[in-house]
Protein backbone atom coordinates (compact mmCIF):
# COMPACT_ATOMS: atom_id res chain seq x y z
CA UNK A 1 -26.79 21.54 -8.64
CA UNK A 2 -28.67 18.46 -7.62
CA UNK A 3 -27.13 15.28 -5.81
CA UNK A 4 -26.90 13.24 -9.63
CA UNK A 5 -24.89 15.93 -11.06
CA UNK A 6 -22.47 15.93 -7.71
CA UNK A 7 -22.41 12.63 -8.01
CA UNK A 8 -21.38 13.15 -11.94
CA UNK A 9 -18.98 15.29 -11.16
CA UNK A 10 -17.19 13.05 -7.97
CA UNK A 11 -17.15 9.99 -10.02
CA UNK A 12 -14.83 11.76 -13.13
CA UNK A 13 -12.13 12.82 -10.38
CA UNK A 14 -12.04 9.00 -9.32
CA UNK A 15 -8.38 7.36 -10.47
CA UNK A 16 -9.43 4.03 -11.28
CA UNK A 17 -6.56 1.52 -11.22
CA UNK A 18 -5.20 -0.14 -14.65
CA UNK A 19 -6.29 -3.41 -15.44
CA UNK A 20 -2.87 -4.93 -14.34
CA UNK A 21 -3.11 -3.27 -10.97
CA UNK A 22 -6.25 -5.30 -10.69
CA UNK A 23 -5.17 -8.45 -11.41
CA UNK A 24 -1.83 -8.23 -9.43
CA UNK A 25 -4.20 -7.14 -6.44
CA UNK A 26 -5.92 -10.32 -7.19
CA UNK A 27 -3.77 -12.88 -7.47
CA UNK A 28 -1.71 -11.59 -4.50
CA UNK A 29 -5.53 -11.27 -2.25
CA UNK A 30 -5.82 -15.17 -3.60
CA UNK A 31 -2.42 -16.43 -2.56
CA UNK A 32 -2.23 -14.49 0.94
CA UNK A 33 -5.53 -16.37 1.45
CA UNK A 34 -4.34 -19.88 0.34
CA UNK A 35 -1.30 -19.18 2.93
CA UNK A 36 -3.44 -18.15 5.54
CA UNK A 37 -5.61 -21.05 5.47
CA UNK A 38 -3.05 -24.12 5.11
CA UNK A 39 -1.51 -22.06 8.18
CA UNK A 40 -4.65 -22.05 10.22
CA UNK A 41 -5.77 -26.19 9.04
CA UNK A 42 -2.51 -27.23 9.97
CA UNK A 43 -2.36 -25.19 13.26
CA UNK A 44 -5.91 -26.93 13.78
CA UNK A 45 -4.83 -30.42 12.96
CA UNK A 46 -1.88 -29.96 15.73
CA UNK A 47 -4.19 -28.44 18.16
CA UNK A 48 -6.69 -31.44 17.93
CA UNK A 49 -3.97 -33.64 18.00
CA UNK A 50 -2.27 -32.09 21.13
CA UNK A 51 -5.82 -31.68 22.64
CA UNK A 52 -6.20 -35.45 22.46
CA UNK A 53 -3.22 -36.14 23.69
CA UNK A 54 -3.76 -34.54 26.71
CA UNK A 55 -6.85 -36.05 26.90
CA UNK A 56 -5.80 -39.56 26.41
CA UNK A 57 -3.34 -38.65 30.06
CA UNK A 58 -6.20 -37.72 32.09
């Protein structure tokens, strides 16, 4: 048996998810990331503010 037909063989016992499995994986990979980031802009917009803040005492 050569590598292509192991290969062959592998890929047919793969269990491919449905095609609404996909897209809920999606949309919920897109929205976690839209979270994530107004999280981290806002945290960054404080921390720049609070940074010059402090600076503004010295």
């Amino acid at each position: 048996m050569n590598l292509f037909q192991k290969v062959k063989m592998e890929y047919s016992k793969v269990e491919w998810p449905s095609k609404t499995e996909v897209i809920h994986s999606t949309i919920w990979v897109i929205t976690m990331t839209v979270i994530i980031s107004v999280y981290l802009g806002v945290f960054d917009i404080l921390a720049v503010r609070a940074l010059n803040v402090l600076e503004a005492l010295i």
